[in-house]
C-alpha atoms as a PDB file:
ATOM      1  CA  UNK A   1      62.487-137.392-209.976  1.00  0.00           C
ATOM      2  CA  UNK A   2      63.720-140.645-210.804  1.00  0.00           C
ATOM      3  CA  UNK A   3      67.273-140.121-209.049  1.00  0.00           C
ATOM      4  CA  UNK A   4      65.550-139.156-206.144  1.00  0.00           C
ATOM      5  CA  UNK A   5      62.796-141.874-206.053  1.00  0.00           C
ATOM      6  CA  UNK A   6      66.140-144.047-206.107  1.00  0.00           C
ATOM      7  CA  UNK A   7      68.108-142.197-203.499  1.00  0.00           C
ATOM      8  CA  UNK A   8      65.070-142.430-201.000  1.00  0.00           C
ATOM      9  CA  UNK A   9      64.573-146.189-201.726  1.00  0.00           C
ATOM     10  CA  UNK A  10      68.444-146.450-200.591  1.00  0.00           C
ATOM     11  CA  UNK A  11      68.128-144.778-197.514  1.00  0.00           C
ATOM     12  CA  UNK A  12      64.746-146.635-196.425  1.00  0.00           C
ATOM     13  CA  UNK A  13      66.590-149.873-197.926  1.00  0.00           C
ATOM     14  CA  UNK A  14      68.976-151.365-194.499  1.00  0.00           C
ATOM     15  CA  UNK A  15      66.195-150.537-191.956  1.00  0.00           C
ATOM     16  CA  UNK A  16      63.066-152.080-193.954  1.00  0.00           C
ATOM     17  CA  UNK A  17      65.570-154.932-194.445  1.00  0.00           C
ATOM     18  CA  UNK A  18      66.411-155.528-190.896  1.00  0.00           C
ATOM     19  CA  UNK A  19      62.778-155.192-189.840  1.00  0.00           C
ATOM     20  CA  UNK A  20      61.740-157.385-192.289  1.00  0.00           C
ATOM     21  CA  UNK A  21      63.870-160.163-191.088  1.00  0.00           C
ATOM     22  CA  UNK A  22      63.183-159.405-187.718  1.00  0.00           C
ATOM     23  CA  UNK A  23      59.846-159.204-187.781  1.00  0.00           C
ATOM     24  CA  UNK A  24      60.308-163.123-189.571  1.00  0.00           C
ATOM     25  CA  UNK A  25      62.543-164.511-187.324  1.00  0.00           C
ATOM     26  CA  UNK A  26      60.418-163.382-184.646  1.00  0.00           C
ATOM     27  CA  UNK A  27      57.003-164.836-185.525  1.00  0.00           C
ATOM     28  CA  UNK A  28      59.106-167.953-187.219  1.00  0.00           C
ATOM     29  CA  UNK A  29      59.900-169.123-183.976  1.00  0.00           C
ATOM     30  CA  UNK A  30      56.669-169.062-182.156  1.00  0.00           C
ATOM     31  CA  UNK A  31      57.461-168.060-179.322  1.00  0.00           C
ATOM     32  CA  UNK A  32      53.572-166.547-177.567  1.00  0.00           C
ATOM     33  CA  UNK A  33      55.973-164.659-174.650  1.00  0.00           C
ATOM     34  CA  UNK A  34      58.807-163.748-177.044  1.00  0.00           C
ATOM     35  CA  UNK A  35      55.937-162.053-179.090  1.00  0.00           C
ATOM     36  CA  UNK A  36      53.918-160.444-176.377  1.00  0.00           C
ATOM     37  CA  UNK A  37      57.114-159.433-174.580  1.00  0.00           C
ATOM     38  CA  UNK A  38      57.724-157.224-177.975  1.00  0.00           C
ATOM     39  CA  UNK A  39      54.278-156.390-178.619  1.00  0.00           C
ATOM     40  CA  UNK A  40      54.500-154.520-174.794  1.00  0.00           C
ATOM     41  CA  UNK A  41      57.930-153.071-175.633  1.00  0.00           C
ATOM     42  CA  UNK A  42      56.566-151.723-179.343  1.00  0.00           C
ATOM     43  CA  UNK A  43      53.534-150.271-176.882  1.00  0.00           C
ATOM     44  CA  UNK A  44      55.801-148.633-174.701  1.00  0.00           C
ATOM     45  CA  UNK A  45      58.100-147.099-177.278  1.00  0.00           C
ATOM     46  CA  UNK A  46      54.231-145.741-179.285  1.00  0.00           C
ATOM     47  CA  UNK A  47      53.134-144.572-175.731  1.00  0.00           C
ATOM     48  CA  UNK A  48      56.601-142.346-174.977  1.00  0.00           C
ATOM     49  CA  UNK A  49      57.027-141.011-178.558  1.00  0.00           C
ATOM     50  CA  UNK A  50      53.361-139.594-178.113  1.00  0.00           C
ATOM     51  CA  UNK A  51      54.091-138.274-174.899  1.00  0.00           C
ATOM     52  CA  UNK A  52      57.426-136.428-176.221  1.00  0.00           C
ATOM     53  CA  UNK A  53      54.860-134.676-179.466  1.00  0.00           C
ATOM     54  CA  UNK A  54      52.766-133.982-176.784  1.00  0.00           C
ATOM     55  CA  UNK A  55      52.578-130.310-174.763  1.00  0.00           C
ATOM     56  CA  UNK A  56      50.012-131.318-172.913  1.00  0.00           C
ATOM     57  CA  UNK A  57      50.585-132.689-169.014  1.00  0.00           C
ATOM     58  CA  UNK A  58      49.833-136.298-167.712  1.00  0.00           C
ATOM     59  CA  UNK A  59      47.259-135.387-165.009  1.00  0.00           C
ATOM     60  CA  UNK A  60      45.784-137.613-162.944  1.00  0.00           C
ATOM     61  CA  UNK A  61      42.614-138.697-164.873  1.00  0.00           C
ATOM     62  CA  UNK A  62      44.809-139.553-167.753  1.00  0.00           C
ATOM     63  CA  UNK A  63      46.566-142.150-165.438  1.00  0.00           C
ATOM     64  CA  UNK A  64      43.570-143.435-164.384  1.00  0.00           C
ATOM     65  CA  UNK A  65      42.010-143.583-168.043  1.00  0.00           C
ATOM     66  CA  UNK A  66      45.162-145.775-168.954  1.00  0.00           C
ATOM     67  CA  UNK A  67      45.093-147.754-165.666  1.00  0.00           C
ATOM     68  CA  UNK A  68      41.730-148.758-165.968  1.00  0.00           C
ATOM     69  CA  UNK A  69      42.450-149.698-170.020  1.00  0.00           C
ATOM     70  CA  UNK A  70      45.388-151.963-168.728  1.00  0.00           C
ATOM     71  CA  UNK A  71      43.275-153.614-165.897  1.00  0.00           C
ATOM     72  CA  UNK A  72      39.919-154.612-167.185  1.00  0.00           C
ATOM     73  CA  UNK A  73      41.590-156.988-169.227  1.00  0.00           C
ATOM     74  CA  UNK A  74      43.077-158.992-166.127  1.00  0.00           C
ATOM     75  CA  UNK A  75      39.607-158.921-164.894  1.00  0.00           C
ATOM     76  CA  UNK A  76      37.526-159.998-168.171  1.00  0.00           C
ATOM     77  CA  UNK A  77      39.881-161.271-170.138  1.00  0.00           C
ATOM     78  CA  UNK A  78      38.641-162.291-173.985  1.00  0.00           C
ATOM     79  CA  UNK A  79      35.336-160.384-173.420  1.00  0.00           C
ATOM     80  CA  UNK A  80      36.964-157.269-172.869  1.00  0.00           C
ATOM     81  CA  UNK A  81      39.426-157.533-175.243  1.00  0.00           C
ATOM     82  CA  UNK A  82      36.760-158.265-177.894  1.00  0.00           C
ATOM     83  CA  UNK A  83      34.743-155.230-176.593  1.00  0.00           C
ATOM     84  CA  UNK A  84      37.606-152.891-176.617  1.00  0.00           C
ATOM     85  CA  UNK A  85      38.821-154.068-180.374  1.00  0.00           C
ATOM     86  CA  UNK A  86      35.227-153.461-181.429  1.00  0.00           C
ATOM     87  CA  UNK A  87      35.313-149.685-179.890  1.00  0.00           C
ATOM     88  CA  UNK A  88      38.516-149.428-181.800  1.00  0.00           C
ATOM     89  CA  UNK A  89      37.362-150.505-185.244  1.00  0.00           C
ATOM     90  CA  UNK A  90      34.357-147.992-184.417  1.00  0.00           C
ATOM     91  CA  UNK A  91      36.449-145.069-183.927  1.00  0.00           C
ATOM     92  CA  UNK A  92      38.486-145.706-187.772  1.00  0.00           C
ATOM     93  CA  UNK A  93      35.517-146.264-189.392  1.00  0.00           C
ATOM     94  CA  UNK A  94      34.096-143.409-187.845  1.00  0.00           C
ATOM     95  CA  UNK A  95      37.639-141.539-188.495  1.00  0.00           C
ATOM     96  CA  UNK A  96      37.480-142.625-192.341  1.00  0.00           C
ATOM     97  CA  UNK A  97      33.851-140.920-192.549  1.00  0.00           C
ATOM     98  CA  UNK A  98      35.519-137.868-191.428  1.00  0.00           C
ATOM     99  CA  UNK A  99      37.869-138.029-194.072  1.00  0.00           C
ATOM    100  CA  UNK A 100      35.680-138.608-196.813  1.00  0.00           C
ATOM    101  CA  UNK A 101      33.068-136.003-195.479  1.00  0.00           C
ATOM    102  CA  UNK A 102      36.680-133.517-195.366  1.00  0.00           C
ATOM    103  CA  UNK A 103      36.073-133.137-191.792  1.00  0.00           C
ATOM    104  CA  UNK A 104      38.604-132.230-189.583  1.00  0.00           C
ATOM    105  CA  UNK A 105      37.968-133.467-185.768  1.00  0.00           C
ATOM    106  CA  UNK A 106      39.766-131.204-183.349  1.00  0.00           C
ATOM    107  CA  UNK A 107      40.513-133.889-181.235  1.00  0.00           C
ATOM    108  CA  UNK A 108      42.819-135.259-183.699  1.00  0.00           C
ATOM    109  CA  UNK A 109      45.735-133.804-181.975  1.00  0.00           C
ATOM    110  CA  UNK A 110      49.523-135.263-180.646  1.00  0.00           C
ATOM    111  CA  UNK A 111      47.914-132.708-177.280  1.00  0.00           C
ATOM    112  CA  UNK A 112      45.020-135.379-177.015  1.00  0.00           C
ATOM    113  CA  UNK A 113      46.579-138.034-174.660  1.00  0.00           C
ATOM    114  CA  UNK A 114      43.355-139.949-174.007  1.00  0.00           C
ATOM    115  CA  UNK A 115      43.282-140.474-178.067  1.00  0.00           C
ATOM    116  CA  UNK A 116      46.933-141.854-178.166  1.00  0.00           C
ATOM    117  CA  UNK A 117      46.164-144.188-175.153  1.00  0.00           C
ATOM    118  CA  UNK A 118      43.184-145.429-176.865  1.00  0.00           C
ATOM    119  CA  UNK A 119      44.432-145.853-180.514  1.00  0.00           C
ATOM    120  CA  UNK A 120      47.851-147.268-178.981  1.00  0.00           C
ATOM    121  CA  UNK A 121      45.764-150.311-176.702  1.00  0.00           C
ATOM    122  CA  UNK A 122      43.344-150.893-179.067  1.00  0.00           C
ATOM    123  CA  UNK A 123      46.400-152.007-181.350  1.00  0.00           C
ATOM    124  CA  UNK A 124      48.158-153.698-178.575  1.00  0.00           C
ATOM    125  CA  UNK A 125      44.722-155.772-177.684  1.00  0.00           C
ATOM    126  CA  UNK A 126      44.042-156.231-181.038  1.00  0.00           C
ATOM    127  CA  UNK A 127      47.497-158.677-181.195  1.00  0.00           C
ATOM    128  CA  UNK A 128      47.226-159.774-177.846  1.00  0.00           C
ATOM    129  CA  UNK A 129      43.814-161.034-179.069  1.00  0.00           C
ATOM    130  CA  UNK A 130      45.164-163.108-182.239  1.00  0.00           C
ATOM    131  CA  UNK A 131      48.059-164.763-180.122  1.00  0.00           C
ATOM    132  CA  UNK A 132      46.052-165.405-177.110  1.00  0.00           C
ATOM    133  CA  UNK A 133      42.848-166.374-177.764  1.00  0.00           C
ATOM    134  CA  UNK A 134      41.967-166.711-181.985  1.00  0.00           C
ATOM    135  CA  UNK A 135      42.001-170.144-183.388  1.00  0.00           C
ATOM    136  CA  UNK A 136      41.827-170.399-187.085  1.00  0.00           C
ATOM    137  CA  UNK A 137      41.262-174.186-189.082  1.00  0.00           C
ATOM    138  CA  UNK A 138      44.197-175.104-191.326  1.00  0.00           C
ATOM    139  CA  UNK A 139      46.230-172.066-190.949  1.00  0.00           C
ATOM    140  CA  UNK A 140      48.781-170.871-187.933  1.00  0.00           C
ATOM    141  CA  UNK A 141      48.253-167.940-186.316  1.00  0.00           C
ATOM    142  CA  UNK A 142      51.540-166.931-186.524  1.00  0.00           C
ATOM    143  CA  UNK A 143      51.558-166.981-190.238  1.00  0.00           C
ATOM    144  CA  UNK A 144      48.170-165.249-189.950  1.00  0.00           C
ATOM    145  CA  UNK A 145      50.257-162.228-188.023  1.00  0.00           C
ATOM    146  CA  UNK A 146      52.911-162.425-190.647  1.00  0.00           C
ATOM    147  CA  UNK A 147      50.438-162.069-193.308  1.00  0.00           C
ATOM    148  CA  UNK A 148      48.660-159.060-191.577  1.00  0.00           C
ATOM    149  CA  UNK A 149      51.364-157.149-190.953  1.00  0.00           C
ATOM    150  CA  UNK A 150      53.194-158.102-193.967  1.00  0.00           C
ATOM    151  CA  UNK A 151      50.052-157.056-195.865  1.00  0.00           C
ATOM    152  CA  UNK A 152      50.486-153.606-194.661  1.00  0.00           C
ATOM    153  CA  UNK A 153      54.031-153.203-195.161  1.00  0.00           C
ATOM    154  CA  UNK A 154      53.210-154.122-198.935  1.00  0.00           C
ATOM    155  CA  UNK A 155      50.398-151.586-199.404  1.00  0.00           C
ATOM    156  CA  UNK A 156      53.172-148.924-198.122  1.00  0.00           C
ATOM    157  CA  UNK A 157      55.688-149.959-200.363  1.00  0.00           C
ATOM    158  CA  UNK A 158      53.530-150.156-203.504  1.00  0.00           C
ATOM    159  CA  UNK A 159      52.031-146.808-202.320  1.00  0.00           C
ATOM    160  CA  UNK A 160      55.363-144.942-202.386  1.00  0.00           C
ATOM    161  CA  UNK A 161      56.781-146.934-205.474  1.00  0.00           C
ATOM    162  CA  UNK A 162      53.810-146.492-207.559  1.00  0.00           C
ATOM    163  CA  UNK A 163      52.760-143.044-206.131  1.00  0.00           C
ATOM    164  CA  UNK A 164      55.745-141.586-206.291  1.00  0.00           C
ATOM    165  CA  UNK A 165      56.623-142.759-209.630  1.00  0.00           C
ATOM    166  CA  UNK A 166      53.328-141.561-211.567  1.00  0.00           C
ATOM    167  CA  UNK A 167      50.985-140.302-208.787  1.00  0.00           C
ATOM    168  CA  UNK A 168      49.256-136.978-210.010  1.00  0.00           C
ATOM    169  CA  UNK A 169      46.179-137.179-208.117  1.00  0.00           C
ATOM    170  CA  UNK A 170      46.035-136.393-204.340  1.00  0.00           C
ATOM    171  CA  UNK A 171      43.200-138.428-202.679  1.00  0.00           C
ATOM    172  CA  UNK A 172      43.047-136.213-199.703  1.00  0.00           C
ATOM    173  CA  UNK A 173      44.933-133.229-200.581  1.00  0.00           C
ATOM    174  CA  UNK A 174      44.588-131.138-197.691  1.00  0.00           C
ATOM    175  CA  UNK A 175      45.806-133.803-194.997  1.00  0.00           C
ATOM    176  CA  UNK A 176      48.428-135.146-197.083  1.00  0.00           C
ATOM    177  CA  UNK A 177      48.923-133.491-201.050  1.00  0.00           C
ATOM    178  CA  UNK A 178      51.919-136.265-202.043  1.00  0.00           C
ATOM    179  CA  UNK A 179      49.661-139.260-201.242  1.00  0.00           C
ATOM    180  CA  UNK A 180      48.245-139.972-204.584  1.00  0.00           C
ATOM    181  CA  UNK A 181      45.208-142.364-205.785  1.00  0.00           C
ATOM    182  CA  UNK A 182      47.368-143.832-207.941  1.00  0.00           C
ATOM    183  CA  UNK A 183      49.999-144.899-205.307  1.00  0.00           C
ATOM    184  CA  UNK A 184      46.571-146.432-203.507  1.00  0.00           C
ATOM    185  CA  UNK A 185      45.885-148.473-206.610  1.00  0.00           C
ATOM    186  CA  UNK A 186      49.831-149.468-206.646  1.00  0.00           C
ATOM    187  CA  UNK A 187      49.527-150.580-202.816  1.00  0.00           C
ATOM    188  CA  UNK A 188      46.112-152.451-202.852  1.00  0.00           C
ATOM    189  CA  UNK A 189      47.880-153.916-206.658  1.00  0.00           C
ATOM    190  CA  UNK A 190      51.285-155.251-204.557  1.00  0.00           C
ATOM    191  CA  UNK A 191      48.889-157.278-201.842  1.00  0.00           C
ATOM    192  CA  UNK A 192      46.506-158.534-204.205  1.00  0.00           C
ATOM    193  CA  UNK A 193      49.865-160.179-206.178  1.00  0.00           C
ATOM    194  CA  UNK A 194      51.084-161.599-202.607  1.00  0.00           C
ATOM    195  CA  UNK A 195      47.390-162.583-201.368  1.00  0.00           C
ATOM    196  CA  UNK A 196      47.091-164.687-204.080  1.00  0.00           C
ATOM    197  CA  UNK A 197      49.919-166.584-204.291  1.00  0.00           C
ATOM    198  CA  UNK A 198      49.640-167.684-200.731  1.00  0.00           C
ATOM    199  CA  UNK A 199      46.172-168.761-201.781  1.00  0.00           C
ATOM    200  CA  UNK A 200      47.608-170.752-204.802  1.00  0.00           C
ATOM    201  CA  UNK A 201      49.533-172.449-202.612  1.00  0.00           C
ATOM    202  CA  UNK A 202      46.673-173.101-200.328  1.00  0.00           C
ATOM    203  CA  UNK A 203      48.360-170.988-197.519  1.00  0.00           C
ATOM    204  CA  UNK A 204      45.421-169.234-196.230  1.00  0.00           C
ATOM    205  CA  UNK A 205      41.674-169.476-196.896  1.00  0.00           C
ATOM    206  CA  UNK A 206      39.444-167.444-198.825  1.00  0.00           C
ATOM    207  CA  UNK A 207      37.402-165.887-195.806  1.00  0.00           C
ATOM    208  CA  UNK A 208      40.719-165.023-194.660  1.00  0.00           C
ATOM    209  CA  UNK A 209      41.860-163.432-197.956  1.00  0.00           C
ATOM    210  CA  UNK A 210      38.458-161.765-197.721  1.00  0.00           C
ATOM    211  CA  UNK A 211      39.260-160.068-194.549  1.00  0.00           C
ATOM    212  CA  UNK A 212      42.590-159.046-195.173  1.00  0.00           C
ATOM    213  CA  UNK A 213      41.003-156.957-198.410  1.00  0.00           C
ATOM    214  CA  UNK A 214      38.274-155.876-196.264  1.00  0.00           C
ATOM    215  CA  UNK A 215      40.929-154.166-193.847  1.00  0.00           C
ATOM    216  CA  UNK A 216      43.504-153.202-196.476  1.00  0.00           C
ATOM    217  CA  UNK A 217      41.880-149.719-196.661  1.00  0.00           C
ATOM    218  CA  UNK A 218      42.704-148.532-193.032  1.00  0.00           C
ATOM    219  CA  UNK A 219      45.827-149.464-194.117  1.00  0.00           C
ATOM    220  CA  UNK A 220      46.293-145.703-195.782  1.00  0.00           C
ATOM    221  CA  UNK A 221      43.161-144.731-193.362  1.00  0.00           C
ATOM    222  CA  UNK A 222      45.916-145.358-190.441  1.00  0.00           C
ATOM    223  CA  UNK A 223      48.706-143.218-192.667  1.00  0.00           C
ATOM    224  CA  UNK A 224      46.296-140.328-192.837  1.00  0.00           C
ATOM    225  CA  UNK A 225      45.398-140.248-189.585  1.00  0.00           C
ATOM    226  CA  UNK A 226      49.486-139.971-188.890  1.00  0.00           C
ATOM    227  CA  UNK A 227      49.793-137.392-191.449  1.00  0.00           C
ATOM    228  CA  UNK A 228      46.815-135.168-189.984  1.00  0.00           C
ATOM    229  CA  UNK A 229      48.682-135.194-186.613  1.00  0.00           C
ATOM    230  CA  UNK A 230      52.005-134.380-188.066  1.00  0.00           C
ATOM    231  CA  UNK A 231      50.072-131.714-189.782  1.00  0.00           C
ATOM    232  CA  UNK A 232      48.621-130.390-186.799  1.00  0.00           C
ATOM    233  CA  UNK A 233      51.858-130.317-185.292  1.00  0.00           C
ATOM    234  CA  UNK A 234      54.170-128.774-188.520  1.00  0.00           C
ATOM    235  CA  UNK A 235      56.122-131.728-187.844  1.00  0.00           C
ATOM    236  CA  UNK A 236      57.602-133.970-190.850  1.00  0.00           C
ATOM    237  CA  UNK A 237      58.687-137.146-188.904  1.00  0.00           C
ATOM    238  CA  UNK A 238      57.238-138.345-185.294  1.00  0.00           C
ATOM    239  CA  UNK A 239      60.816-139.122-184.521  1.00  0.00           C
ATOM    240  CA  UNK A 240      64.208-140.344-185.510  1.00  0.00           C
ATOM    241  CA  UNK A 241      64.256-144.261-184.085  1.00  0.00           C
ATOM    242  CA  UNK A 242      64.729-146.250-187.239  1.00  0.00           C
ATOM    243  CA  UNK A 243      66.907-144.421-190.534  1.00  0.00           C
ATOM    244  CA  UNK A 244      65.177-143.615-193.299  1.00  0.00           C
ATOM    245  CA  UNK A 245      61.800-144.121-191.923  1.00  0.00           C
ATOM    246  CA  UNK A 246      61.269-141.830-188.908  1.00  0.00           C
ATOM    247  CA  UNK A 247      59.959-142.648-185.743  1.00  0.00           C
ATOM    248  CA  UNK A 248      58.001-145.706-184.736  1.00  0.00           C
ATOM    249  CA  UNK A 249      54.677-144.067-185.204  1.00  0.00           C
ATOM    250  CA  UNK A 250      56.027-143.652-188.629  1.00  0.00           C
ATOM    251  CA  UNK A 251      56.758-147.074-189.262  1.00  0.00           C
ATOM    252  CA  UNK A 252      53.490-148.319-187.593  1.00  0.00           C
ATOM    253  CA  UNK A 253      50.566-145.836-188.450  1.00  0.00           C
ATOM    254  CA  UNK A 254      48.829-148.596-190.774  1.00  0.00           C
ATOM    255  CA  UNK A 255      49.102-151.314-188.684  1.00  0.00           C
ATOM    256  CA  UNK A 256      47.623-149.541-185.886  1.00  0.00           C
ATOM    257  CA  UNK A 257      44.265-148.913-187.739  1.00  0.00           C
ATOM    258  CA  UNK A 258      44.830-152.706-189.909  1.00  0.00           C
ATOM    259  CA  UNK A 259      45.029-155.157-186.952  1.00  0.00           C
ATOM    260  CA  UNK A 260      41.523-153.896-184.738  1.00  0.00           C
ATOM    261  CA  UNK A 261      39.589-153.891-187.779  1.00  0.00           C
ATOM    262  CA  UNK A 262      41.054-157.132-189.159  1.00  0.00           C
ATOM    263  CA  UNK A 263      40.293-158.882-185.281  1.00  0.00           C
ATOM    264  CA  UNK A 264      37.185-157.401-185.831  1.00  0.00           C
ATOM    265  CA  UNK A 265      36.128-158.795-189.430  1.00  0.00           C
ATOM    266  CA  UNK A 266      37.420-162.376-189.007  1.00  0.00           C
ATOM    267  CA  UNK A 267      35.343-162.495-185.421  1.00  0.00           C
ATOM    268  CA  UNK A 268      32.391-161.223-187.455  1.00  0.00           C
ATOM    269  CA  UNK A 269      32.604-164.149-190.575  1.00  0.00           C
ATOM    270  CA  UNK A 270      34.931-166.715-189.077  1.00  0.00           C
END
């Protein structure tokens, strides 16, 4: 077990790397159209990777659905965006009671287009939102997106380290059997070390720290959610973009539950 725990951490290695560093370089330079020019291109690449797992037709209430989600914002702005990451956070908390209840939705499918348009914009918004209109005291919001994302990308790590290393009990066994509730206490462990050190160091403040645990959870809720489709669809990856991880819906299931319900929670206390 322990030569292959090491082989896969070798093969995921160069690409978490290279994201890593992107993903700093990117938000170290600050640049609000750099980042929303990649935020649109990451939407795009979600949106067409859903499309290819999905056998069912684009019709033409689909393209109005997703015409009218990309024009009310240019209409209402802020309000809208606020309304629509609110929706969102509604739908994974209402998603997480259906996992806890062991409740399988039927329209948790790749074939349900409306879902993937509405999962996919109410990510998009939700980071459109922090870079366009949140103001935080004493911290920059580009750090803030750093930490968020960041955040999730430890919870995966120490997920897979820790669950794969002594995880024996599945949390939700019949979505996903290798996803332990010990590699959940590993995850939550590896950003509760990072969270506070940046705190230490006076880095962030405490309501912040406070919402980033808050939305940790939807973290794995975001994983599941992934896994149930790839269930649905006897599929293993959602596609072969980046080495070692999969597809892009593999690499960004977490953050696409994290960053609504984080926008949410710091609008709600901060």
């Amino acid at each position: 077990m322990v030569k292959e725990l090491y082989k896969n951490i070798l093969q995921r290695l160069p690409a978490a790397l290279i994201l890593a560093i992107c993903l700093f370089g990117i938000i170290y330079l600050q640049n609000t159209i750099l980042i929303l020019i990649i935020i649109l291109a990451v939407g795009l690449l979600l949106i067409k990777e859903w499309l290819m797992l999905s056998d069912s037709k684009i019709d033409f209430k689909q393209i109005i659905f997703f015409l009218a989600l990309i024009m009310l914002p240019i209409f209402f702005a802020e309000s809208f965006l606020e309304l629509f990451i609110g929706i969102t956070a509604i739908f994974w908390f209402a998603y997480t009671f259906c996992l806890i209840l062991k409740i399988t939705p039927s329209y948790i499918s790749f074939q349900n287009n409306y879902l993937g348009a509405f999962v996919i914009i109410g990510f998009l918004y939700g980071l459109i939102y922090l870079i366009l209109f949140s103001e935080f005291l004493d911290i920059n919001k580009y750090f803030l997106l750093f930490v968020i994302l960041f955040n999730t990308i430890l919870a995966d790590v120490g997920a897979y380290l820790v669950g794969s290393s002594i995880g024996k009990t599945p949390l939700f066994q019949e979505i996903s059997p290798n996803k332990t509730i010990e590699g959940f206490i590993g995850g939550v462990g590896f950003v509760l070390i990072f969270l506070s050190v940046i705190f230490f160091y006076n880095f962030i403040s405490l309501d912040l720290i406070i919402a980033s645990l808050l939305s940790l959870p939807f973290a794995f809720i975001g994983d599941y959610f992934e896994s149930q489709l790839k269930r649905n669809k006897s599929i293993k990856d959602s596609g072969s973009l980046i080495p070692g991880h999969g597809g892009i819906w593999d690499r960004l299931d977490s953050h696409i539950a994290v960053v609504p319900i984080f926008m949410l929670i710091t609008n709600l206390i901060i």
